[in-house]
C-alpha atoms as a PDB file:
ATOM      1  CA  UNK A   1     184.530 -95.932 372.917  1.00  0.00           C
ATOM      2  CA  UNK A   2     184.008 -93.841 369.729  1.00  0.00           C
ATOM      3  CA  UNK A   3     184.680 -90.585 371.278  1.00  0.00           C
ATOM      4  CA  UNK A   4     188.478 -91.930 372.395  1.00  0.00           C
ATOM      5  CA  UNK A   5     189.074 -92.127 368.321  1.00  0.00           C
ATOM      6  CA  UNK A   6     187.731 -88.856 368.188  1.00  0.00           C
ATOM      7  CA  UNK A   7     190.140 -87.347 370.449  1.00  0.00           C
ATOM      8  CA  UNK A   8     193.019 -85.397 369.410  1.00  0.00           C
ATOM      9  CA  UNK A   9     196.334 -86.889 370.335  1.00  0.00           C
ATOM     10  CA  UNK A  10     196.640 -83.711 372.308  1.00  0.00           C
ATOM     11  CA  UNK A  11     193.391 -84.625 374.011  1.00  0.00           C
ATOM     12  CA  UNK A  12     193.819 -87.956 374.929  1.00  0.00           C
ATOM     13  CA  UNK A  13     197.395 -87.044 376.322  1.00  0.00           C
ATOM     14  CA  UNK A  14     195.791 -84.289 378.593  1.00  0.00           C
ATOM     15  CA  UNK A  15     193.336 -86.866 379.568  1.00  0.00           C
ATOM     16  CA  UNK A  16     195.472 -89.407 380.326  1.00  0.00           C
ATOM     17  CA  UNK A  17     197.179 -87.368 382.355  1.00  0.00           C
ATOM     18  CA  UNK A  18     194.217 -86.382 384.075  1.00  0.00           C
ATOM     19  CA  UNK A  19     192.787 -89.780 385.265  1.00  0.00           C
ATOM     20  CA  UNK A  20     196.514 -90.320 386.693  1.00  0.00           C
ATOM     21  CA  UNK A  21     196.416 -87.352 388.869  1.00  0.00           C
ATOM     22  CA  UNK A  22     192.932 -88.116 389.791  1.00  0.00           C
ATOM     23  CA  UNK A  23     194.010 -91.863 390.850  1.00  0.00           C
ATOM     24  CA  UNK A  24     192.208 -93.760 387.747  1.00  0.00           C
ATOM     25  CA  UNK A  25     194.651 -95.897 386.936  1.00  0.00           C
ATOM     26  CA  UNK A  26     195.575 -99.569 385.633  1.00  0.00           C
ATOM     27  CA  UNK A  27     199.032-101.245 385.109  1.00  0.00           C
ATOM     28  CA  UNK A  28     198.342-104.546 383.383  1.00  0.00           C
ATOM     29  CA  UNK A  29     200.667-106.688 384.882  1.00  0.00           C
ATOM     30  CA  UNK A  30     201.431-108.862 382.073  1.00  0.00           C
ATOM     31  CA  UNK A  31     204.112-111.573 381.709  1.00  0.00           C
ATOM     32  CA  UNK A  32     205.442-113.919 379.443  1.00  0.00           C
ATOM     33  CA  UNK A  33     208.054-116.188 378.951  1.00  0.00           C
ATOM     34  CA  UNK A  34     211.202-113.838 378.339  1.00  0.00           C
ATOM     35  CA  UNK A  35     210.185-111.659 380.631  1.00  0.00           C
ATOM     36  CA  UNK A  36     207.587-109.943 382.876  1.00  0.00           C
ATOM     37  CA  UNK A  37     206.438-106.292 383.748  1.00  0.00           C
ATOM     38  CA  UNK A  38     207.990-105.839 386.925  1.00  0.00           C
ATOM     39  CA  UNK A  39     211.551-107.037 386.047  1.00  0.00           C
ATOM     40  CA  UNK A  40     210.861-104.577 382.734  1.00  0.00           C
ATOM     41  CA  UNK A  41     210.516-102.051 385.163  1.00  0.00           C
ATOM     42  CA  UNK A  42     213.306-102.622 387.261  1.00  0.00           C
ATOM     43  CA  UNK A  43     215.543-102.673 384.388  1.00  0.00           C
ATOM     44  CA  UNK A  44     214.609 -99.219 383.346  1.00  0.00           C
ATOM     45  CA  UNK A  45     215.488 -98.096 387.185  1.00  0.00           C
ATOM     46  CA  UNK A  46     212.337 -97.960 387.863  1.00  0.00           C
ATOM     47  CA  UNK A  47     211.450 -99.095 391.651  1.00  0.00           C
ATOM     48  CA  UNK A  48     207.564 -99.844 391.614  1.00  0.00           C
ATOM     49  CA  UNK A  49     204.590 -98.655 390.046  1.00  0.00           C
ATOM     50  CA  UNK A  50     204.116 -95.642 391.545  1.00  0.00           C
ATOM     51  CA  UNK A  51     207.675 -94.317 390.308  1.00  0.00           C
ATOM     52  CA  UNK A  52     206.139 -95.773 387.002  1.00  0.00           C
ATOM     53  CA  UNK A  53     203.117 -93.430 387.205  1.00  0.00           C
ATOM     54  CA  UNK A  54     205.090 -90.630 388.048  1.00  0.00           C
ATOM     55  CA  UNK A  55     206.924 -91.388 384.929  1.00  0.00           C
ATOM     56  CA  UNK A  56     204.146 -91.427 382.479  1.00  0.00           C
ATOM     57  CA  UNK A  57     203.124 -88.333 384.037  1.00  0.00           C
ATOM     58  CA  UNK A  58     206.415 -87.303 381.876  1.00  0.00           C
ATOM     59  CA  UNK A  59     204.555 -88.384 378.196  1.00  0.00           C
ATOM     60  CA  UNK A  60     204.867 -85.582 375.338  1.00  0.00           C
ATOM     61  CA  UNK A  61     203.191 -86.013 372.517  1.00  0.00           C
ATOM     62  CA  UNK A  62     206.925 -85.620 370.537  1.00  0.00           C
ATOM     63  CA  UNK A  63     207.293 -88.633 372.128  1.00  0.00           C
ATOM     64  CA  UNK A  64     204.482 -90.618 369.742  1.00  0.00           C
ATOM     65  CA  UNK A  65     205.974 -93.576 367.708  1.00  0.00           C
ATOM     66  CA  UNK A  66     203.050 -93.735 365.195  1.00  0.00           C
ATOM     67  CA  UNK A  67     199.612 -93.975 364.783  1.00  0.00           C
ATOM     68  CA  UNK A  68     197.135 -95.110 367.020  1.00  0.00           C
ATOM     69  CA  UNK A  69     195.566 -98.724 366.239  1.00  0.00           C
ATOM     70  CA  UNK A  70     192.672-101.071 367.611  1.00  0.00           C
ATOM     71  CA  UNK A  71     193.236-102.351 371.193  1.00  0.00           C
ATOM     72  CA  UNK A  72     193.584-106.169 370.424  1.00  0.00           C
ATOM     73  CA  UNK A  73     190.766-107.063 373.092  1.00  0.00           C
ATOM     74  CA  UNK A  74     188.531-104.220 372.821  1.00  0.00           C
ATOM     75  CA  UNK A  75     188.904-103.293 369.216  1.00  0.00           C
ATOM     76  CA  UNK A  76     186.624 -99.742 370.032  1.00  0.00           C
ATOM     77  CA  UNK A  77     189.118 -98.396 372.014  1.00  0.00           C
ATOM     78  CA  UNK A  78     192.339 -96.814 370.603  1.00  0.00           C
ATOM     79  CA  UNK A  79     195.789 -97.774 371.632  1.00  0.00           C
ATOM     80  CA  UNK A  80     198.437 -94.920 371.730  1.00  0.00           C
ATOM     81  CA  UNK A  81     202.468 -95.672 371.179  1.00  0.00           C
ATOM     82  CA  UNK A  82     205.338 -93.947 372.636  1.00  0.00           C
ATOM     83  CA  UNK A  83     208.757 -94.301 373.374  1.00  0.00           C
ATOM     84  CA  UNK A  84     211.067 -91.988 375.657  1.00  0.00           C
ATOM     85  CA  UNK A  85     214.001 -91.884 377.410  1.00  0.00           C
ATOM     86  CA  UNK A  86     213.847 -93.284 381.121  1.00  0.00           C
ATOM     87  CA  UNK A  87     217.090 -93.102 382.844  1.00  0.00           C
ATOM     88  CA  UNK A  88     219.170 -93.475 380.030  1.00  0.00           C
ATOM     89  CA  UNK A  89     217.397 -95.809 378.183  1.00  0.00           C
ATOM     90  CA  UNK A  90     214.951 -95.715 375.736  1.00  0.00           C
ATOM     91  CA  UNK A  91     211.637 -97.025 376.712  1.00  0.00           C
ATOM     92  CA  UNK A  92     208.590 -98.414 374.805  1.00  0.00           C
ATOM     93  CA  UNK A  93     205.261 -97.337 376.169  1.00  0.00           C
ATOM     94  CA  UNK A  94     202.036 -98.514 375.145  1.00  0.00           C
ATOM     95  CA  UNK A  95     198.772 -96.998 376.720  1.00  0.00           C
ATOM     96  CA  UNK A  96     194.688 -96.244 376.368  1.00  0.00           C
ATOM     97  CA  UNK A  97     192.109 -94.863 378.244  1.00  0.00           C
ATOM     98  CA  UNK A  98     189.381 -97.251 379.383  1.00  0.00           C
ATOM     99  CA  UNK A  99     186.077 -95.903 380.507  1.00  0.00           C
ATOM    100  CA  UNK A 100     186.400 -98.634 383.527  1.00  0.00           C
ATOM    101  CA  UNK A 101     190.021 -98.152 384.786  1.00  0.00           C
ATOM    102  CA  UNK A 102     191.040 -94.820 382.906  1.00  0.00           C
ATOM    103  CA  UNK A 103     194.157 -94.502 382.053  1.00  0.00           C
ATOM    104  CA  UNK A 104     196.133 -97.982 381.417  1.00  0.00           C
ATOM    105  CA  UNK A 105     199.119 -98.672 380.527  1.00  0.00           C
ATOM    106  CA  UNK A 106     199.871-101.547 378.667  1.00  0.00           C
ATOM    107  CA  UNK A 107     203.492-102.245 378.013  1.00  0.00           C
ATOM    108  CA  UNK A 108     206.469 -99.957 379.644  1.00  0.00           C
ATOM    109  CA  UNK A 109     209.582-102.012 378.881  1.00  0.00           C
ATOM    110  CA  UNK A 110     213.321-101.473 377.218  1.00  0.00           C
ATOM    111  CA  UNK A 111     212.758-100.874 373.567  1.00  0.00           C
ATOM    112  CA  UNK A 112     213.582-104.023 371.637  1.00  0.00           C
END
């Protein structure tokens, strides 16, 4: 959606906040071969995905890695990069708002 690149970063954090708290929500539960989201989330201490929402409730914009860039599917929408510490480790989060779902989050996992 053109008026997610718009947004400030300021913005869209607010907003994803806001479709959280409002229960508009999507954790894409990807795997792969090394490893999948669930165990990622279990080895940041992390007990389900609730705890994980409460989490990225947590997300300062301080906390931005670098720029946005295209969403690989849905090259429209903006995807937003962070990493922060989550119970003593540092954790790479990757997130966008979808005008579907609201706020997703794409990748929470151990930084590599």
């Amino acid at each position: 959606m053109r008026e997610y690149w718009e947004m400030t970063d300021e913005e869209f954090v607010l907003t994803f906040k806001h479709f959280i708290e409002e229960g508009k929500r999507y954790f894409v539960p990807r795997s792969g071969a090394d490893s999948d989201y669930l165990s990622d989330l279990h080895n940041l201490g992390i007990e389900n995905i609730l705890e994980a929402w409460d989490l990225l409730m947590t997300l300062k914009l301080r906390s931005m890695v670098k720029p946005r860039e295209p969403d690989r599917s849905e090259p429209n929408i903006p995807v937003f990069f962070f990493k922060q510490e989550i119970n003593g480790k540092v954790a790479y989060i990757k997130v966008k708002l979808c005008p579907r779902r609201g706020a997703v989050c794409l990748s929470l996992h151990e930084d590599r």
